[in-house]
N, C-alpha and C. Protein backbone atom coordinates (compact mmCIF):
# COMPACT_ATOMS: atom_id res chain seq x y z
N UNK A 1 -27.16 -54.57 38.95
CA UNK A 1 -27.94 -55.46 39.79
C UNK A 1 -28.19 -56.74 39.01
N UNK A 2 -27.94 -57.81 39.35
CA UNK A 2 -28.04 -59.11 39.28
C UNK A 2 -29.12 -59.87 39.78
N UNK A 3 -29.94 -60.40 38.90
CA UNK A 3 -31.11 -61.63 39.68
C UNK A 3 -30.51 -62.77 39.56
N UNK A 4 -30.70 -63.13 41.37
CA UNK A 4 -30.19 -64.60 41.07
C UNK A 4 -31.09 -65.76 40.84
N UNK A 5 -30.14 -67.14 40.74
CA UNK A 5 -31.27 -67.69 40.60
C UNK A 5 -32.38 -67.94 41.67
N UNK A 6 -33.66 -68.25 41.77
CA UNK A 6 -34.44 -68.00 42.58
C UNK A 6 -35.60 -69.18 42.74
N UNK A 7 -36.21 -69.88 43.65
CA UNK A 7 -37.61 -70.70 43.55
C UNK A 7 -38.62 -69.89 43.39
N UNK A 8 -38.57 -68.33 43.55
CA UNK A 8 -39.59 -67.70 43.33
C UNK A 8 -39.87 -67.35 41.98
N UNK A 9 -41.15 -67.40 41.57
CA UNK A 9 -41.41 -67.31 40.20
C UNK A 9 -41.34 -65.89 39.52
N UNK A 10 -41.35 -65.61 38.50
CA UNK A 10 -40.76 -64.27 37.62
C UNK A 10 -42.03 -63.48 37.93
N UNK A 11 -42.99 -63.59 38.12
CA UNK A 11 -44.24 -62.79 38.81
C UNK A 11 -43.67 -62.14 39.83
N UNK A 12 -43.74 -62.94 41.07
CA UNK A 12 -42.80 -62.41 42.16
C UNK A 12 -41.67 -61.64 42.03
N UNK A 13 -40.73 -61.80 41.18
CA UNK A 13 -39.61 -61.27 41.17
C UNK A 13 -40.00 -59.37 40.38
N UNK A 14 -41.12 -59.45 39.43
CA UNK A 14 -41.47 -58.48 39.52
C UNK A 14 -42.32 -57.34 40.29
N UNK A 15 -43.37 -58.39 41.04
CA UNK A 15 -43.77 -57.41 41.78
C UNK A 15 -42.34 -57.29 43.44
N UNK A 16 -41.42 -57.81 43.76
CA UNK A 16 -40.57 -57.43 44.31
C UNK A 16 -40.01 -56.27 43.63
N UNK A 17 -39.53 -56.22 42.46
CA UNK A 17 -38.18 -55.05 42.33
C UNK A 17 -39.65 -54.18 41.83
N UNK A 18 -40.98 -53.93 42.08
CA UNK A 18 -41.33 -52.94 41.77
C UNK A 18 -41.59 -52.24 43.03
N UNK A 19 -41.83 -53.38 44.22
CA UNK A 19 -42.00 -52.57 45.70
C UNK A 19 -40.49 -51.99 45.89
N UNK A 20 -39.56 -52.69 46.06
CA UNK A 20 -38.12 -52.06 45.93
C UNK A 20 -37.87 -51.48 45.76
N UNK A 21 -38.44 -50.35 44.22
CA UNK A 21 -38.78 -48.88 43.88
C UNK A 21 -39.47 -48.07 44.30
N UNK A 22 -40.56 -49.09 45.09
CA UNK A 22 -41.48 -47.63 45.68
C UNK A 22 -41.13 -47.84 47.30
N UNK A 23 -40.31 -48.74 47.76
CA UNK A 23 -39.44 -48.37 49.24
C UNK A 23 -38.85 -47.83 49.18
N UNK A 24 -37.53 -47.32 48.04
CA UNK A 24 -36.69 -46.64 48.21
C UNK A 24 -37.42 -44.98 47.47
N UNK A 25 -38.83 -44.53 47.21
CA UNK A 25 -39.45 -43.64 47.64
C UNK A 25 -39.83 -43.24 45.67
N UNK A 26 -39.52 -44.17 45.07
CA UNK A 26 -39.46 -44.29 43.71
C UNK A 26 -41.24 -43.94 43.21
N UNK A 27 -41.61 -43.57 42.18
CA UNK A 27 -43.22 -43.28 41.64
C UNK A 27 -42.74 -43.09 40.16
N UNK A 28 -44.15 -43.06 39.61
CA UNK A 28 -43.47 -42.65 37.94
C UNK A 28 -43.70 -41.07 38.20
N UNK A 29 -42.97 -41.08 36.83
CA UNK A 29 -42.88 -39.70 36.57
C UNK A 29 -41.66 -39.51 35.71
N UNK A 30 -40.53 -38.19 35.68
CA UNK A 30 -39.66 -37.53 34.91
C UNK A 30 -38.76 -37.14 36.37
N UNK A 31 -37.44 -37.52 35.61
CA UNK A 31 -35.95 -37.45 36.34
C UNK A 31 -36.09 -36.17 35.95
N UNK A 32 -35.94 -34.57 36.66
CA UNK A 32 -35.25 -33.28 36.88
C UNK A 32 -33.78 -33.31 36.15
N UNK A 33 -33.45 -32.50 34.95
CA UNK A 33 -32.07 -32.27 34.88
C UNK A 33 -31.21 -32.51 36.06
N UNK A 34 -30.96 -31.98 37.18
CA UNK A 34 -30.13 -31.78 37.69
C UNK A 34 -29.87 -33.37 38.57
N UNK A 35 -30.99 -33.96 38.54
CA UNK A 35 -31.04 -35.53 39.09
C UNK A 35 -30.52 -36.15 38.30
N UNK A 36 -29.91 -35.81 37.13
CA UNK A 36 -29.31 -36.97 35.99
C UNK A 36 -27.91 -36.12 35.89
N UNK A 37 -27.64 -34.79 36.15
CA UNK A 37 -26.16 -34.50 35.83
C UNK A 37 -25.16 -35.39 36.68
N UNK A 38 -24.07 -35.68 35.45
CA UNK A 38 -23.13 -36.19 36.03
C UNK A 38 -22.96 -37.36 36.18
N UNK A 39 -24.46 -38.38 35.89
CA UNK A 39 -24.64 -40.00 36.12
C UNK A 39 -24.68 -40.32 34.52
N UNK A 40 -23.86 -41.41 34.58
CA UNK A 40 -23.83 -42.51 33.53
C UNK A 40 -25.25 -43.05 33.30
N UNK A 41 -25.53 -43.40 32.10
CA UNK A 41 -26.77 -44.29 31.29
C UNK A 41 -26.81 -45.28 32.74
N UNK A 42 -25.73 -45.97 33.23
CA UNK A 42 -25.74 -47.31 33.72
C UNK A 42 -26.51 -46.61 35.35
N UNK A 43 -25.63 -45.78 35.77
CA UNK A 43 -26.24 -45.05 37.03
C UNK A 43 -27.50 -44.92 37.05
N UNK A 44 -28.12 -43.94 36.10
CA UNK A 44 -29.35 -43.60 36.14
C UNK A 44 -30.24 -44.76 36.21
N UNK A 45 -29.79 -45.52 35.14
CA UNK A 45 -30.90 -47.08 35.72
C UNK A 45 -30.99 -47.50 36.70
N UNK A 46 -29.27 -47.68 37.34
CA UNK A 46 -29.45 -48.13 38.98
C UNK A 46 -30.30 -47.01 40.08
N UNK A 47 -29.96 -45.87 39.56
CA UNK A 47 -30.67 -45.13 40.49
C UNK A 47 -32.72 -45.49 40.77
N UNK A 48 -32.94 -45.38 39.24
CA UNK A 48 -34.15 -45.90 39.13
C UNK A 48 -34.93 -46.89 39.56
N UNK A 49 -34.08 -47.94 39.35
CA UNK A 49 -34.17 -49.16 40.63
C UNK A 49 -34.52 -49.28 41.99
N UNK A 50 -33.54 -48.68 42.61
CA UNK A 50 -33.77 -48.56 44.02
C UNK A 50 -34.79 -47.55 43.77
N UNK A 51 -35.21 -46.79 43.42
CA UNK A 51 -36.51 -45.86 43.80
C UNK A 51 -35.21 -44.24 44.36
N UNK A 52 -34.40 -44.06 43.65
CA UNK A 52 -33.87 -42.79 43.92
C UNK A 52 -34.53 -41.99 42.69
N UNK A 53 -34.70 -42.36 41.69
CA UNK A 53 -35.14 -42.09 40.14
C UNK A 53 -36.48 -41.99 40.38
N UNK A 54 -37.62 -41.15 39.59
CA UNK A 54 -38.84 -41.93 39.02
C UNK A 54 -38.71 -42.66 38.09
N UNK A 55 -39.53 -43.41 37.76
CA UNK A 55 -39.02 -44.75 36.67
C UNK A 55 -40.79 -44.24 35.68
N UNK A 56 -40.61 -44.88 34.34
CA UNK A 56 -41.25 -44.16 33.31
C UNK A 56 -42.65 -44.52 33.95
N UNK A 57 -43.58 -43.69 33.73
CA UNK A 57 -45.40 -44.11 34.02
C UNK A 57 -45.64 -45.15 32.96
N UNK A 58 -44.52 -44.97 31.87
CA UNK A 58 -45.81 -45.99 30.82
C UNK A 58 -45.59 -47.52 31.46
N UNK A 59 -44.67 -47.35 32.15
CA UNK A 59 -44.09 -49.22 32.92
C UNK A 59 -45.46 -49.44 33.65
N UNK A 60 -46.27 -48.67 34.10
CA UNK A 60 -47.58 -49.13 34.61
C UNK A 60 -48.79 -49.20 33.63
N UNK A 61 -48.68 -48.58 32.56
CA UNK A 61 -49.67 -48.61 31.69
C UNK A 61 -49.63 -50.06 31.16
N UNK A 62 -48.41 -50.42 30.88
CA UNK A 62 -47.81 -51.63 30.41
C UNK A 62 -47.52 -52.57 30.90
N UNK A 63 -47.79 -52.58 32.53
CA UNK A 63 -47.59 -53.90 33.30
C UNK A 63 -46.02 -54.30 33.24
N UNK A 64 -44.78 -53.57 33.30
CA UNK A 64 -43.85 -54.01 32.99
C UNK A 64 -42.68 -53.35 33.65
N UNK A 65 -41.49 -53.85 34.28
CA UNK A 65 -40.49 -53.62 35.14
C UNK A 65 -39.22 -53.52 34.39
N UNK A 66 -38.46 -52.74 34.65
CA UNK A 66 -36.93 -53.45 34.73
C UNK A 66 -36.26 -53.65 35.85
N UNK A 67 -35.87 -55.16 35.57
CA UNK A 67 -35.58 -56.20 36.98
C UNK A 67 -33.99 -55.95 36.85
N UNK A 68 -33.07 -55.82 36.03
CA UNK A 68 -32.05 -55.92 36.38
C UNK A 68 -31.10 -54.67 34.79
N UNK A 69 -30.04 -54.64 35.25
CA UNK A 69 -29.06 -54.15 34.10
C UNK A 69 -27.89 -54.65 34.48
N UNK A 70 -26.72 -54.15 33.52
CA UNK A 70 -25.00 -55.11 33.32
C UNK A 70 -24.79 -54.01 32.54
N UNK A 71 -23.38 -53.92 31.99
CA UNK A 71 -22.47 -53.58 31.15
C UNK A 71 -23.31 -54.19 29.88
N UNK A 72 -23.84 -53.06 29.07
CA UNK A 72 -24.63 -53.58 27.41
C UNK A 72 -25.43 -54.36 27.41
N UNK A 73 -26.10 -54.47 29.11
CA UNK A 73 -27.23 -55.27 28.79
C UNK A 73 -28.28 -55.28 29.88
N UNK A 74 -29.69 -55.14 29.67
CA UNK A 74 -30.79 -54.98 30.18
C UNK A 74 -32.02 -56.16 30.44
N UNK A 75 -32.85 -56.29 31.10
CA UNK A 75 -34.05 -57.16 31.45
C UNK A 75 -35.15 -56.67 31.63
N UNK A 76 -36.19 -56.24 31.31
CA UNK A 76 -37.57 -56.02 31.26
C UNK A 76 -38.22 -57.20 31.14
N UNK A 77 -39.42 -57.41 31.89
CA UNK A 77 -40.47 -57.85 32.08
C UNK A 77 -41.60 -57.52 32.01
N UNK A 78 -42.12 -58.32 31.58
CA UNK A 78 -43.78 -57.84 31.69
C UNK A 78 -44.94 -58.46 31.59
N UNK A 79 -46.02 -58.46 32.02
CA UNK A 79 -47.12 -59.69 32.19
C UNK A 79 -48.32 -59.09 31.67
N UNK A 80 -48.65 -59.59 30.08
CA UNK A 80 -49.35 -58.82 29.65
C UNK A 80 -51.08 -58.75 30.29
N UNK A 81 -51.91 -58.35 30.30
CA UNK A 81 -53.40 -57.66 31.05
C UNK A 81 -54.12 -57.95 29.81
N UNK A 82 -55.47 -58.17 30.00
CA UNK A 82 -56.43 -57.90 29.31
C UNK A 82 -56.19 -56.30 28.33
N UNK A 83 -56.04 -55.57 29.04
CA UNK A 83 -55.72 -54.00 28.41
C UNK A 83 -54.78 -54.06 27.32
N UNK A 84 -54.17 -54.88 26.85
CA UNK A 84 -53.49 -55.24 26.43
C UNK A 84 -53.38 -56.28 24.95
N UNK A 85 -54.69 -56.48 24.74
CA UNK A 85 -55.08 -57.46 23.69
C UNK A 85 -55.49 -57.01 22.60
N UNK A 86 -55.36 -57.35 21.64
CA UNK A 86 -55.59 -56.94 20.30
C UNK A 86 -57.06 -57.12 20.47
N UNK A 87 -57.56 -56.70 18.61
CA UNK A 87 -59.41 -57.25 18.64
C UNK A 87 -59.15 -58.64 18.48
N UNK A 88 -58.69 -59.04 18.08
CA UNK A 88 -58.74 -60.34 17.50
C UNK A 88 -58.59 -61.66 19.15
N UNK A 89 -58.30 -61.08 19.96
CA UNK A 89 -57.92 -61.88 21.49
C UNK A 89 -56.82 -62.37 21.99
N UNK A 90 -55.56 -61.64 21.57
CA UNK A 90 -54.44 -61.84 21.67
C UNK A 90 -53.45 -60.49 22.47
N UNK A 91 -52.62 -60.75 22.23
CA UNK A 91 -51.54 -59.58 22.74
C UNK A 91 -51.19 -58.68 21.74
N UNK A 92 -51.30 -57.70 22.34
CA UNK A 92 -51.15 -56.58 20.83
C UNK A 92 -49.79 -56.54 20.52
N UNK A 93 -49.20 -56.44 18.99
CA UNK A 93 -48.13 -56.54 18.92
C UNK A 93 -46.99 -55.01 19.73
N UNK A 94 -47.91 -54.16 20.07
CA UNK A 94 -47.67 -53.01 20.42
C UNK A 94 -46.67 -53.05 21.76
N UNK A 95 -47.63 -54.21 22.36
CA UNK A 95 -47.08 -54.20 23.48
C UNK A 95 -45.58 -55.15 23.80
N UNK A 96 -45.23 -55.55 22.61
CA UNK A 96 -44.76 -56.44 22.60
C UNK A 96 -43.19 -55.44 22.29
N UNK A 97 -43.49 -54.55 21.56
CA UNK A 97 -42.59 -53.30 20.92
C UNK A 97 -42.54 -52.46 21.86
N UNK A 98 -43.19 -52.23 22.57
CA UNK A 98 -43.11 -51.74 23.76
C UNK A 98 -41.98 -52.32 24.90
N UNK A 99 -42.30 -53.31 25.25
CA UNK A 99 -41.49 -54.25 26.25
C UNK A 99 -40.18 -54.05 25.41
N UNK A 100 -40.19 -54.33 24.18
CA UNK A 100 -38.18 -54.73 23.57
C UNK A 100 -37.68 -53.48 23.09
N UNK A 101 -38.36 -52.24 22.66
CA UNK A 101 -37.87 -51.27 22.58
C UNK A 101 -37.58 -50.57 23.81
N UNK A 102 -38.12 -50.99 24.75
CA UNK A 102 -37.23 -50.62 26.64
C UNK A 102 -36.71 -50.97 26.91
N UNK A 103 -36.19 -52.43 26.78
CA UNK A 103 -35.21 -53.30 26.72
C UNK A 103 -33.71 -52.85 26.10
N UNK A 104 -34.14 -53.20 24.77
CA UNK A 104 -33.02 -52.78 24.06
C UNK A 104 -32.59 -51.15 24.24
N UNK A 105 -33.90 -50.31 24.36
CA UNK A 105 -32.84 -48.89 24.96
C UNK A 105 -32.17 -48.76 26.11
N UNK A 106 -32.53 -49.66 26.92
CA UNK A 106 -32.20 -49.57 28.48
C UNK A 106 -30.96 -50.11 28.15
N UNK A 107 -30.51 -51.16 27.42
CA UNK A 107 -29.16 -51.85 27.42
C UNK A 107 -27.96 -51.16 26.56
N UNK A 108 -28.42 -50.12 25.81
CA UNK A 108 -27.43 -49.25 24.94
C UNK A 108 -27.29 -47.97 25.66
N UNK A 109 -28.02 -47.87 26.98
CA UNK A 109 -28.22 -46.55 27.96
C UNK A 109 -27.08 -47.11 28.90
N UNK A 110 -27.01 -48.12 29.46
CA UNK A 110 -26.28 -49.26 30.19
C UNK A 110 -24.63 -48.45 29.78
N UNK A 111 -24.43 -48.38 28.31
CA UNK A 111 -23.24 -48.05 27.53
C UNK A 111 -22.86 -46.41 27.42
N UNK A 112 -24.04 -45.53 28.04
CA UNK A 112 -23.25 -44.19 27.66
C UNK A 112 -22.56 -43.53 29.09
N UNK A 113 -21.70 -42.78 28.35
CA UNK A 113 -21.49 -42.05 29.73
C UNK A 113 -22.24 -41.12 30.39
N UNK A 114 -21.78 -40.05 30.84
CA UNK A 114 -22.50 -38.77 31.40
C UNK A 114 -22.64 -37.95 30.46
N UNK A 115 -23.90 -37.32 30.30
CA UNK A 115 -23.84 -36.34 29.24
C UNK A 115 -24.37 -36.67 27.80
N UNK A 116 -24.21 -38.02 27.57
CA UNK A 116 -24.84 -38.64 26.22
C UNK A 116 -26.14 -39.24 26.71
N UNK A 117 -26.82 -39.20 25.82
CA UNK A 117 -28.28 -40.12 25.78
C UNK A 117 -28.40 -40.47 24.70
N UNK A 118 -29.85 -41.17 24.32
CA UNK A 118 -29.88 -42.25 23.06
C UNK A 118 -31.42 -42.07 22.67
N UNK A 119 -32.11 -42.32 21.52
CA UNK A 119 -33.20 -42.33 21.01
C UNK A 119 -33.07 -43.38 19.99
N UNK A 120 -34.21 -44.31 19.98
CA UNK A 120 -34.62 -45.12 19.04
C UNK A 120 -34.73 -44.53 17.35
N UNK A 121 -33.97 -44.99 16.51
CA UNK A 121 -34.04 -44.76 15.39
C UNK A 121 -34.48 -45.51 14.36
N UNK A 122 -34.22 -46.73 14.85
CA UNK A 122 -35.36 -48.07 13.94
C UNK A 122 -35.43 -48.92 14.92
N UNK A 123 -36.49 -49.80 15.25
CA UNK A 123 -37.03 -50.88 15.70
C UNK A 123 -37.29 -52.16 14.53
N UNK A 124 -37.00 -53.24 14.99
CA UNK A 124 -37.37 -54.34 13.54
C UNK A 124 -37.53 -55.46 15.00
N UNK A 125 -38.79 -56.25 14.86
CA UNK A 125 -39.75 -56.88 15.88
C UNK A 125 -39.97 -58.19 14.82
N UNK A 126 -39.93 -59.53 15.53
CA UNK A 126 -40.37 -60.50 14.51
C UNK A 126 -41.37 -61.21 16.24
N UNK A 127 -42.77 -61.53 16.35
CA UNK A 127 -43.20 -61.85 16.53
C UNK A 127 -43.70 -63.32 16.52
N UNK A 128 -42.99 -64.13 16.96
CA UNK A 128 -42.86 -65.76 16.54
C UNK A 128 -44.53 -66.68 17.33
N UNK A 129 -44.91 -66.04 18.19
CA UNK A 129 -46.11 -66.87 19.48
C UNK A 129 -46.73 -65.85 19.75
N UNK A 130 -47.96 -66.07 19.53
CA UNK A 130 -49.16 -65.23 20.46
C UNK A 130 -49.00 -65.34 21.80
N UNK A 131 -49.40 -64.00 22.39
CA UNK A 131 -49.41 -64.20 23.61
C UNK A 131 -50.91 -63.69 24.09
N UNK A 132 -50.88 -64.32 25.45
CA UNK A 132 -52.26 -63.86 26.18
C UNK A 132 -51.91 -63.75 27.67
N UNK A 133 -53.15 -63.45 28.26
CA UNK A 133 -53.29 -63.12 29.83
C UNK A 133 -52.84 -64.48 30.68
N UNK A 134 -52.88 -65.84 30.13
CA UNK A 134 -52.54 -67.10 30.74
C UNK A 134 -51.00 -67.30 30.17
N UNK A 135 -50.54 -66.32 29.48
CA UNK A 135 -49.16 -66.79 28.97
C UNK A 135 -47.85 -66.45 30.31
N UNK A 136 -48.90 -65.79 31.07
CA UNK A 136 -48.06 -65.28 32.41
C UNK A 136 -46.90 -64.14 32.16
N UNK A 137 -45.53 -63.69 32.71
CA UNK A 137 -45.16 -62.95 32.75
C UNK A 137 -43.80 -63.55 31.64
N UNK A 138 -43.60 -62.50 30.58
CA UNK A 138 -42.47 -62.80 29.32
C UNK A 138 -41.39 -61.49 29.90
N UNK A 139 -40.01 -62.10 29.57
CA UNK A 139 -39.06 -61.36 29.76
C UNK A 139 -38.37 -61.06 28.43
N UNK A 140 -37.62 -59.93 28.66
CA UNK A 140 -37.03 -59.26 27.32
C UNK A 140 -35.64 -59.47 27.93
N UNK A 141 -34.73 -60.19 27.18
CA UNK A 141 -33.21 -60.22 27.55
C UNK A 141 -32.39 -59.37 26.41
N UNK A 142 -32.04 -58.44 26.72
CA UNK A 142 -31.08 -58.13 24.82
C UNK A 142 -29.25 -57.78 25.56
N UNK A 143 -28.56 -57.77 25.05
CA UNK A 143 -27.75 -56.92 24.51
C UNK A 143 -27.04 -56.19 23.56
N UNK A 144 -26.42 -55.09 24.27
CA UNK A 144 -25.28 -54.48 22.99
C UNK A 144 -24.86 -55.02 21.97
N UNK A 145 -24.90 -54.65 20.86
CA UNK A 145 -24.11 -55.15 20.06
C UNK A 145 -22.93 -54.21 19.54
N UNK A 146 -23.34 -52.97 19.30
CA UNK A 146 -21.84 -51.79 19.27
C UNK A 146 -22.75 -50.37 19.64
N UNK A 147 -21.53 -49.61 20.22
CA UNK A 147 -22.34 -48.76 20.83
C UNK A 147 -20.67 -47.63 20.09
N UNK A 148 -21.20 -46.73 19.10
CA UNK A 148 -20.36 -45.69 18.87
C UNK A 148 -20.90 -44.11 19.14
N UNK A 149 -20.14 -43.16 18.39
CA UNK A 149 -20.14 -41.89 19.30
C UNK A 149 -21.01 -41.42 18.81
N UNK A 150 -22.16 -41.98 17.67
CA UNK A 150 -23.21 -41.38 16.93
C UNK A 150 -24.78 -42.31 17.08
N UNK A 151 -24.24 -43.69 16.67
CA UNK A 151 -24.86 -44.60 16.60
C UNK A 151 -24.83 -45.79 17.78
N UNK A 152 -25.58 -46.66 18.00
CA UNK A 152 -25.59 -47.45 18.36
C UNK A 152 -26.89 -48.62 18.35
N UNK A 153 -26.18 -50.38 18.35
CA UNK A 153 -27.05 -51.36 18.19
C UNK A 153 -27.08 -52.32 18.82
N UNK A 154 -28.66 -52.60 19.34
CA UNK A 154 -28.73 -54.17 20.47
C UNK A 154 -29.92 -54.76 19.19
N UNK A 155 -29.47 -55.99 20.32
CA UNK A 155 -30.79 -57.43 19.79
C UNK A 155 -30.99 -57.50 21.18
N UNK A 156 -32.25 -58.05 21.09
CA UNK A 156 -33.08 -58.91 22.10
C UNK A 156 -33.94 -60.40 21.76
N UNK A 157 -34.57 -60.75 22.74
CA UNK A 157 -35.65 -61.95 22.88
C UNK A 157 -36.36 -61.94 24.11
N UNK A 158 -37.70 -61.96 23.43
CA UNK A 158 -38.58 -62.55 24.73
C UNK A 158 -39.10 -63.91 24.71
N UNK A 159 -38.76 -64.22 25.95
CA UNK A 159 -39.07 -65.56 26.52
C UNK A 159 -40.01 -65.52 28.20
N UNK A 160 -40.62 -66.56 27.61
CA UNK A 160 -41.58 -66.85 28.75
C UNK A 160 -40.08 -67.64 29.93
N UNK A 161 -41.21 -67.99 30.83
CA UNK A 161 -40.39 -69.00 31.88
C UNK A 161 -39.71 -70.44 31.54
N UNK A 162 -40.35 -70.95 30.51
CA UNK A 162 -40.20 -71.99 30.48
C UNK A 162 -38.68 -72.30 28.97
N UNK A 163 -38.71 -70.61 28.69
CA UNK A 163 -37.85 -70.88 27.89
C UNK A 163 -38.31 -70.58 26.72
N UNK A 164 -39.41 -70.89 26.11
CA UNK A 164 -39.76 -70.24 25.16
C UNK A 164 -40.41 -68.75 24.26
N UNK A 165 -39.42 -68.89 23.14
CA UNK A 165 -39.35 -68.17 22.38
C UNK A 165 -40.83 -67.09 21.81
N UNK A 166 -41.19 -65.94 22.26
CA UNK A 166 -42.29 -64.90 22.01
C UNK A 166 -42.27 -64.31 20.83
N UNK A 167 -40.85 -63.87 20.97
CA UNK A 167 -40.39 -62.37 20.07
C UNK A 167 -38.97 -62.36 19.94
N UNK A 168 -38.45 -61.67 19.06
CA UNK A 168 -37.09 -61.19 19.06
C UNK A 168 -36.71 -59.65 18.06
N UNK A 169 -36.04 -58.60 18.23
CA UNK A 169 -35.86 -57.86 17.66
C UNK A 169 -34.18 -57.47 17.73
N UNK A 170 -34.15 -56.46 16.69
CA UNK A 170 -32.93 -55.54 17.07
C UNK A 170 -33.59 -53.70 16.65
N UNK A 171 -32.44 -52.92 17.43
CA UNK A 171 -32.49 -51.45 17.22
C UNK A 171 -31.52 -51.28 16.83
N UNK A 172 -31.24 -49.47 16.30
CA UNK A 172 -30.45 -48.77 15.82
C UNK A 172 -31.02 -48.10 16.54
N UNK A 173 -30.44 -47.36 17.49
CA UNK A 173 -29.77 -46.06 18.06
C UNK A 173 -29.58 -44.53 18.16
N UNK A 174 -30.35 -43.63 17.68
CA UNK A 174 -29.13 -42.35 17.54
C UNK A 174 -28.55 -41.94 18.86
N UNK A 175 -27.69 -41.85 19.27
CA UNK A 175 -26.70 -41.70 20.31
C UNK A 175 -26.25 -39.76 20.31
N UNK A 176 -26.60 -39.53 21.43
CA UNK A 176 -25.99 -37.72 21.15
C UNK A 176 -26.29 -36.72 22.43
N UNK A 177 -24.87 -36.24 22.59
CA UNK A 177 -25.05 -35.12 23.77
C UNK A 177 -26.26 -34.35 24.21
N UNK A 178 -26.39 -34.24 25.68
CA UNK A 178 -27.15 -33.50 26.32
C UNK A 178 -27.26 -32.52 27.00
C-alpha cells in the first residue's frame, strides 16, 4: 500500500488508515497461528492494514500507526501525547524507540517469507530534536538494508512534516523459522 501524495495533513492520514483497520473489522490484539500460516512478513502487514489482522495494542498505547509498507520498507507514524513525556517536559526517548524499532521491524518483516519471522537484536537510536505535544505527528521512514537467512539490517529516520530531522537509527535482526 502506497500513500499518495495528499492536501490532507499526516494527522488525517493517520487517523484514516486507523479507521480503515477498524472498518475492515481490525482491533488490537494477537494474530492466531493459523491466521498467519502460509502469509509472507509482507502479507501479514497488508492483512493488518485493512483490519483482516489485529494490529499490536501497544500502537494505541503509543499513539502510532502503520500507514503504509513496500518491498524492505515500512512507515510508522505517530503523534506523540502528553503520556508520553519525559520528567523533564519533553518526549521520552522511549517513545521515540518505540516508533523506529516498529518501523524498522516492520520493513525487514516486509522481506521474509512464510514461515520465517524476525526479532530485534540491537537497536542504536541517535536522537537529534526534542519533541513535544505541539511537534504534531513524526513519521518513521526506514529501509532494508540486507536481509539474510539468519540475520538481518534496516536504517530509518524520523521526520516531522516539514521535513525535519527528529531521530534516526539502525537494527540488527535475528531472523528464524516458525
Amino acid at each position: 500500500m502506497e500513500i499518495e501524495k495528499s492536501p490532507i495533513g499526516w494527522a488525517s492520514q493517520q487517523s484514516d488508515a486507523n479507521q480503515r483497520m477498524r472498518d475492515g473489522g481490525g482491533s488490537p490484539g494477537l494474530a492466531r497461528a493459523e491466521q498467519l500460516a502460509g502469509k509472507s512478513g509482507r502479507e501479514i502487514l497488508d492483512a493488518m492494514m485493512s483490519g483482516e489482522l489485529p494490529y499490536p495494542p501497544m500502537n494505541e498505547t503509543m499513539n502510532m500507526t502503520l500507514l503504509e509498507v513496500g518491498d524492505g520498507r515500512a512507515v510508522f507514524q505517530g503523534i506523540p501525547l502528553l503520556q508520553h513525556y519525559n520528567p523533564l517536559g519533553t518526549v521520552h526517548g522511549g517513545w521515540f524507540a518505540t516508533l523506529l524499532d516498529s518501523a524498522l521491524g516492520c520493513a525487514v518483516q516486509t522481506a521474509l517469507p512464510a514461515g520465517r519471522s524476525y526479532t530485534t537484536a540491537e537497536l542504536s537510536i541517535n536522537i537529534v530534536r526534542p519533541a513535544s505535544q505541539k511537534t504534531g505527528p513524526l513519521r518513521a521512514v526506514d529501509k532494508v538494508v540486507h536481509v539474510g537467512r539468519q540475520m538481518a539490517t534496516a536504517e530509518a529516520r524520523v521526520e516531522d512534516e516539514k521535513g525535519r530531522l527528529y531521530a534516526h537509527a539502525t537494527t540488527t535482526c535475528f531472523v528464524f523459522g516458525v
